[in-house]
Protein backbone atom coordinates (compact mmCIF):
# COMPACT_ATOMS: atom_id res chain seq x y z
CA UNK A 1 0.00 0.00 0.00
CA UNK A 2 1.20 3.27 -1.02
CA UNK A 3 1.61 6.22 1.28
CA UNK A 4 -1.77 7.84 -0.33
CA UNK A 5 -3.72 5.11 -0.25
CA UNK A 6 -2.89 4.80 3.52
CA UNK A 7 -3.57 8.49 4.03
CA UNK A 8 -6.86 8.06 2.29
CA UNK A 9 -7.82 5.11 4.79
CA UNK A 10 -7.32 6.79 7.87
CA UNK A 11 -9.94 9.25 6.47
CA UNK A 12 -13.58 9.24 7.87
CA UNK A 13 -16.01 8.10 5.01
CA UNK A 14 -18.85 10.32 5.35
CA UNK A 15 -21.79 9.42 3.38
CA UNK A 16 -23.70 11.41 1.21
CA UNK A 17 -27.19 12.68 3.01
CA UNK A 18 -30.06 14.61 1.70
CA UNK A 19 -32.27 16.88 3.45
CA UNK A 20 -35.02 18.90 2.79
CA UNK A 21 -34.74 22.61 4.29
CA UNK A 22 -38.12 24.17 5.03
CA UNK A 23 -38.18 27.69 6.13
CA UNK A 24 -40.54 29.14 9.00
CA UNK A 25 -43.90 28.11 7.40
CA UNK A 26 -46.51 30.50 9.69
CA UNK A 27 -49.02 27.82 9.23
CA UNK A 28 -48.31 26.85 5.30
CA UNK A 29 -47.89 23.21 4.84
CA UNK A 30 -45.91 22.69 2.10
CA UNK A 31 -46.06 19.34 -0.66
CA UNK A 32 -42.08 17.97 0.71
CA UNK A 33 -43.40 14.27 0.42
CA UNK A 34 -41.56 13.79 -3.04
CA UNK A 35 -38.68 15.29 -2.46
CA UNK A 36 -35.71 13.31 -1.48
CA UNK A 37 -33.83 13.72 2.03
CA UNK A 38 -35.63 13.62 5.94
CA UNK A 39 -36.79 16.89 6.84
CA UNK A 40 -35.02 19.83 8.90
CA UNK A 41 -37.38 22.55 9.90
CA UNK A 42 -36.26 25.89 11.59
CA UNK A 43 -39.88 26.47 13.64
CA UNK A 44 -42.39 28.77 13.27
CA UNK A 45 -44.69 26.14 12.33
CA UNK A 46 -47.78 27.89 13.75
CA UNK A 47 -49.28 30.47 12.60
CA UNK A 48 -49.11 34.54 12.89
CA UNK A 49 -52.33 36.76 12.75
CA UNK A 50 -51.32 38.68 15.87
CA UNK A 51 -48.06 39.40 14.13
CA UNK A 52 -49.22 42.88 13.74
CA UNK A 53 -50.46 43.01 17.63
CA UNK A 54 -47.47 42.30 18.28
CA UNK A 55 -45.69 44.62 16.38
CA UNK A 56 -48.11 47.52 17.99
CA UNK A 57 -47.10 46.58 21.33
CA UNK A 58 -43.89 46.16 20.85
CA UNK A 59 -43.35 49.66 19.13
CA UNK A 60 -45.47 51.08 22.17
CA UNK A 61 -42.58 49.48 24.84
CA UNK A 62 -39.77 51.20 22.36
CA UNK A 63 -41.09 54.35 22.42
CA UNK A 64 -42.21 54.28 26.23
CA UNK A 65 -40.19 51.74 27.84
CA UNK A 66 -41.44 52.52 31.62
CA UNK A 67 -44.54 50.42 29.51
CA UNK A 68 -45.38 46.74 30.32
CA UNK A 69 -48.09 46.90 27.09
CA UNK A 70 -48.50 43.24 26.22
CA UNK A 71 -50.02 42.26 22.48
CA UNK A 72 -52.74 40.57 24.60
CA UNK A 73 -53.93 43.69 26.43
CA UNK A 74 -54.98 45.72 23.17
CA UNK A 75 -58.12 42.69 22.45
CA UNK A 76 -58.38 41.42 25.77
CA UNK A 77 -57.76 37.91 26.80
CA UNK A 78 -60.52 36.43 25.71
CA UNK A 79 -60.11 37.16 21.64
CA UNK A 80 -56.34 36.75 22.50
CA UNK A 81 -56.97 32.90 23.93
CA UNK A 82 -58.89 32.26 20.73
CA UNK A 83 -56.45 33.84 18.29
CA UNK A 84 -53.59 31.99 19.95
CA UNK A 85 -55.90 28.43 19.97
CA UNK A 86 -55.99 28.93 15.97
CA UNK A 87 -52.34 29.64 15.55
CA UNK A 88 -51.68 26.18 17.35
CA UNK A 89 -54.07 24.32 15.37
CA UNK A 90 -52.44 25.51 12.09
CA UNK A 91 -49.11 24.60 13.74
CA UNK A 92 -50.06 21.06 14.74
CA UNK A 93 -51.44 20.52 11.18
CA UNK A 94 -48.47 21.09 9.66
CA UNK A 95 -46.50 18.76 11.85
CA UNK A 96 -49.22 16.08 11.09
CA UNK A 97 -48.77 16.64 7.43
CA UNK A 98 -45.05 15.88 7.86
CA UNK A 99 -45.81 12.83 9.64
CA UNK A 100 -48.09 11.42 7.49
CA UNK A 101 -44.80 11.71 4.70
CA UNK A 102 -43.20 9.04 6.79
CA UNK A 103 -40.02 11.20 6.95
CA UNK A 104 -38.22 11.81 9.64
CA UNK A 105 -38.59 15.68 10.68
CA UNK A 106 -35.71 17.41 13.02
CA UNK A 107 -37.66 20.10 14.39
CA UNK A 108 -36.64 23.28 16.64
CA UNK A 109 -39.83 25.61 18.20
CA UNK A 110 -39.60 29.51 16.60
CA UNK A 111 -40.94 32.30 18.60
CA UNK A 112 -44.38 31.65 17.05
CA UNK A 113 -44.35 28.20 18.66
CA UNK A 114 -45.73 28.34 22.16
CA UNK A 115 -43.30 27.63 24.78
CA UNK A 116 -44.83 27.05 28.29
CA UNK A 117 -45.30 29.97 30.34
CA UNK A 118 -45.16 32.64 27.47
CA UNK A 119 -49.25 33.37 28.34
CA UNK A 120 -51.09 34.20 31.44
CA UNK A 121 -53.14 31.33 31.35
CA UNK A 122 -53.36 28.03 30.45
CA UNK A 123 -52.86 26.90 26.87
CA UNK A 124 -51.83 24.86 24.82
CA UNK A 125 -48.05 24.61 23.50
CA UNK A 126 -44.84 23.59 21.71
CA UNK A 127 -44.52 19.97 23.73
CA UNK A 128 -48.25 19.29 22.42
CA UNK A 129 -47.29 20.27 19.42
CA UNK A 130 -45.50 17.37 18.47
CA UNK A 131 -46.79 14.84 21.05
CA UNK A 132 -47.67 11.60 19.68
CA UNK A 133 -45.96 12.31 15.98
CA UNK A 134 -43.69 9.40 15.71
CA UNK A 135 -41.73 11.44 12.72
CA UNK A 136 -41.06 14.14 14.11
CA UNK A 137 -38.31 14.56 16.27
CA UNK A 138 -37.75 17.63 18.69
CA UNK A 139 -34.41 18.52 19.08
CA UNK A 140 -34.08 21.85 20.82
CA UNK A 141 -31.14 21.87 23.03
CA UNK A 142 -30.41 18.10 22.24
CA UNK A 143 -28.18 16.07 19.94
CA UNK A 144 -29.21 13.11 17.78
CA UNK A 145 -27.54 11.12 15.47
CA UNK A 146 -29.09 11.19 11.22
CA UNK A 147 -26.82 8.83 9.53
CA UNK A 148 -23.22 9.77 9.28
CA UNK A 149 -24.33 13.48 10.83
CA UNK A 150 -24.95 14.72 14.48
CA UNK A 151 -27.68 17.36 14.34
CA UNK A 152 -27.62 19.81 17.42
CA UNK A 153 -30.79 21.99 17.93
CA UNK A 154 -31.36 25.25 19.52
CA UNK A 155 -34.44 27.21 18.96
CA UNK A 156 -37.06 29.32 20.74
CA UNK A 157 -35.13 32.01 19.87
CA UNK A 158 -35.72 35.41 18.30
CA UNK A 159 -32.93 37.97 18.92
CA UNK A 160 -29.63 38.48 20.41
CA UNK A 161 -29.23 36.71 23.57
CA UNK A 162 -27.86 39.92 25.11
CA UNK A 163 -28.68 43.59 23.80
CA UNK A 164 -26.45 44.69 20.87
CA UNK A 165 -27.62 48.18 20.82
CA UNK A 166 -27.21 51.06 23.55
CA UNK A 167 -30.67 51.62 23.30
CA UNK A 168 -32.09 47.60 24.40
CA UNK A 169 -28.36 47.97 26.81
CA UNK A 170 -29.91 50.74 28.84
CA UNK A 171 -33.52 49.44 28.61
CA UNK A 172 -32.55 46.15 30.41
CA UNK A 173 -30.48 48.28 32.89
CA UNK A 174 -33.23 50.77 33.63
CA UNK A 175 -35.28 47.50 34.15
CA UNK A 176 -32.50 46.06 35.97
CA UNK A 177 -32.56 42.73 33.86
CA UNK A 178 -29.30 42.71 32.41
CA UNK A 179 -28.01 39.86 35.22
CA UNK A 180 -30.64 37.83 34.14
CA UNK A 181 -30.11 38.21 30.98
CA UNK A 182 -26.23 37.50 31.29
CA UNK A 183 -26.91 34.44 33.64
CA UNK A 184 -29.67 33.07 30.72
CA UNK A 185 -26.69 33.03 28.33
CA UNK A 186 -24.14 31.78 30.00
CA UNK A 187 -26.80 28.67 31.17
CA UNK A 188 -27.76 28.50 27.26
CA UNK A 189 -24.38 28.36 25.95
CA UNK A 190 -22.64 26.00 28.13
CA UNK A 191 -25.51 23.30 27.63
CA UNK A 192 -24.96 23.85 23.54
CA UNK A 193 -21.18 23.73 24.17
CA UNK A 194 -21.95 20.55 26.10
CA UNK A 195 -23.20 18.90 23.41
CA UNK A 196 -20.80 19.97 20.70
CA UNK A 197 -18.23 18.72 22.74
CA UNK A 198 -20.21 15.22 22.85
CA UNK A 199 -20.63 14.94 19.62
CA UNK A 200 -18.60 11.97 17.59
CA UNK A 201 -20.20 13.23 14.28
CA UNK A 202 -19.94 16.38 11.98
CA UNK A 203 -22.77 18.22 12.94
CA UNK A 204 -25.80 20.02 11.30
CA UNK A 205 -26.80 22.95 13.68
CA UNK A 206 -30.67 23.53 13.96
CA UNK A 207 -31.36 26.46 14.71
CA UNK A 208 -34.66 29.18 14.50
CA UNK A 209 -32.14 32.20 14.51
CA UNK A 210 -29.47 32.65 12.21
CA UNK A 211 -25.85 34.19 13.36
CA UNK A 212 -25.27 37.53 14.60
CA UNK A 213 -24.00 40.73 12.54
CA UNK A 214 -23.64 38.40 9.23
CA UNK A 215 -25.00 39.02 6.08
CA UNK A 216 -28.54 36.83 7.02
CA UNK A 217 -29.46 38.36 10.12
CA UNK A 218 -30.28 42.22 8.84
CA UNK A 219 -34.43 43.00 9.26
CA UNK A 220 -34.87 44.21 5.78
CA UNK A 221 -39.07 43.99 6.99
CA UNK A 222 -40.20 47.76 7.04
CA UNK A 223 -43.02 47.39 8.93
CA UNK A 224 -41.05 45.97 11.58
CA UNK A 225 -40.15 48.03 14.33
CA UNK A 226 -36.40 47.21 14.19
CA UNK A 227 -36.20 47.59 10.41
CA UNK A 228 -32.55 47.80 9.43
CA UNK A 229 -31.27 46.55 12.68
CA UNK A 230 -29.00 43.18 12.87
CA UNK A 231 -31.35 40.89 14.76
CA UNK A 232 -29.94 36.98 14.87
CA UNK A 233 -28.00 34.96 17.72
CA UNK A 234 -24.89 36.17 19.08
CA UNK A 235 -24.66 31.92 20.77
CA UNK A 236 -25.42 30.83 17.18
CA UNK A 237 -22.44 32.88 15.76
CA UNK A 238 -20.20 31.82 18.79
CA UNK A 239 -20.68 27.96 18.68
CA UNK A 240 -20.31 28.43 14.49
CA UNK A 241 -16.47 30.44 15.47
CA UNK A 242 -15.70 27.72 18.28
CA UNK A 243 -17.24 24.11 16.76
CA UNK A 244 -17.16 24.91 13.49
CA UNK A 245 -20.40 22.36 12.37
CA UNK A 246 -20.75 21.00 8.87
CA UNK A 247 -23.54 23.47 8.09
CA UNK A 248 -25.52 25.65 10.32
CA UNK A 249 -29.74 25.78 9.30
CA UNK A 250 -31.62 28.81 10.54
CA UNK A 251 -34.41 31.03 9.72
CA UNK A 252 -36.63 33.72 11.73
CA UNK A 253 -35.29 36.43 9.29
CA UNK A 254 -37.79 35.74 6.21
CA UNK A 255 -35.06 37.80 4.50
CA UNK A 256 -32.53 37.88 2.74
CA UNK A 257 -33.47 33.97 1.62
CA UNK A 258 -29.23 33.22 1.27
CA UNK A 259 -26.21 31.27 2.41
CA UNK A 260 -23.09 32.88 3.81
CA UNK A 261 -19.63 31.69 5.47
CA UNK A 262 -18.45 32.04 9.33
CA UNK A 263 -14.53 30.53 8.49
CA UNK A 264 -15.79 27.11 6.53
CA UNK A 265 -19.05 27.26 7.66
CA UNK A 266 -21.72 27.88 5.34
CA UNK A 267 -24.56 29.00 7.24
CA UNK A 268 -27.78 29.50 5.29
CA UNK A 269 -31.57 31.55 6.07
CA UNK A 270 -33.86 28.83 5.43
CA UNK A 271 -36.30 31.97 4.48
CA UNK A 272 -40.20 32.28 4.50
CA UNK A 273 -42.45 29.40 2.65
CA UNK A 274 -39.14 27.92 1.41
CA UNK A 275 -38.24 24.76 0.29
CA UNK A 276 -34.11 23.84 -0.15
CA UNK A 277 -33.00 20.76 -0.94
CA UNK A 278 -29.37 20.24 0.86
CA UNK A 279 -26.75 17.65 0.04
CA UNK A 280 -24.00 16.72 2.10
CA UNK A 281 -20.84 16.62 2.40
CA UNK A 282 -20.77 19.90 0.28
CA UNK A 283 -23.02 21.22 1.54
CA UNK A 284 -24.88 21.72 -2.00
CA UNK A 285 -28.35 23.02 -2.31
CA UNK A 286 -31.04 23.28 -4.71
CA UNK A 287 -33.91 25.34 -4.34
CA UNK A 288 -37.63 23.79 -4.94
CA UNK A 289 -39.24 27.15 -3.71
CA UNK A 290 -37.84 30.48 -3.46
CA UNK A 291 -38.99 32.08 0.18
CA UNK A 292 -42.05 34.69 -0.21
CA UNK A 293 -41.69 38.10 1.13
């Protein structure tokens, strides 16, 4: 045996694996039965009438930030329990339709997704969301093995983890938050590093946020109150630095619909209503439907 062919068998032999991409769907259920590859879906499943509540509120807390105005306190609780009982529904059906593909589907929850204890009363959310859905496999701040790949999750997620700006910097100081908010990341973070560290595989990392400050995570939505501002995941863009995965999948900014590098990385926006077929090693990707705006 020659020197290369040695060199060549102490390689790892990854095998090629195909995935389907979907971007955050608000309640769309797209036709990804054909296509080839298990699924990997950012979150945002449900669905997002209040978006503009939400949006009203939030602008209100901006501008006045000695306000506690939640979305739910414009319509009163009792449209708000119905409006959030629809967005669930649209969520679940989405999940079922992936199910019923007999694909597996790596999921992480978005901020449309329901966590426990985001209302102030009883509801239903994300853990019902996928309860009983054989297919479909949670993964937020867990690792599981898909073939020759280790895919990490980490969603419910919709900003940076600390505040960027001077103007969200002295908000959570005036509101005397900011140790909170340092301890939350620091718990985050080392439970994501945790797993990295575990991990015997290349990995494909999850995610519902895409990096910080890159060229995916700029609000290019005018109607949003932080139009223009870099919004995505200052952990995401640290773990991508540190671990370098094989490919980093995230969405929550419905544009720009792209792929860009950290180092080797190629990290992509999975985008809104989109459909990306990925190949790996590579990675490669071909796109089955361009993200709506």
């Amino acid at each position: 045996m020659c020197l290369t062919e040695a060199f060549i068998n102490l390689q790892p032999c990854y095998c090629c694996m195909d995935f389907v991409v979907v971007g955050d769907l608000h309640g769309w259920k797209p036709s990804v039965g054909s296509r080839d590859g298990d699924i990997l879906c950012v979150g945002d499943v449900c669905s997002s009438e209040l978006r503009p509540l939400i949006f009203k509120a939030l602008k209100i807390r901006m501008k006045h930030p000695e306000h506690d105005l939640a979305w739910w306190d414009i319509i009163g609780k009792i449209t708000a329990k119905d409006m959030s009982r629809l967005s669930w529904e649209n969520g679940r059906k989405v999940l079922e339709a992936f199910n019923k593909t007999g694909k597996k589907t790596y999921l992480v929850p978005g901020n449309w997704d329901w966590m426990p204890g985001g209302l102030p009363w009883k509801f239903k959310t994300y853990p019902d969301l996928v309860k009983g859905l054989k297919n479909v496999h949670d993964v937020h701040m867990r690792a599981k093995n898909a073939g020759e790949y280790t895919i990490i999750g980490y969603g419910d997620h919709s900003g940076p983890e600390l505040p960027q700006t001077k103007r969200d910097q002295k908000r959570a100081k005036d509101n005397e938050i900011m140790t909170l908010l340092k301890e939350e990341y620091n718990r985050t973070k080392r439970k994501l590093e945790n797993l990295f560290k575990k991990a015997k595989k290349p990995v494909i990392f999850l995610t519902h946020n895409v990096p910080h400050g890159t060229r995916l995570d700029k609000i290019l939505d005018r109607r949003s109150p932080r139009y223009g501002e870099h919004f995505g995941s200052v952990i995401v863009k640290e773990l991508v630095q540190k671990y370098k995965p094989a490919v980093c999948v995230g969405g929550h900014m419905h544009a720009p619909f792209m792929k860009t590098k950290i180092d080797n990385t190629v990290c992509i926006n999975a985008g809104y209503k989109a459909i990306t077929g990925m190949s790996l090693p590579g990675p490669k990707f071909k796109v089955y439907k361009k993200a709506s705006y």
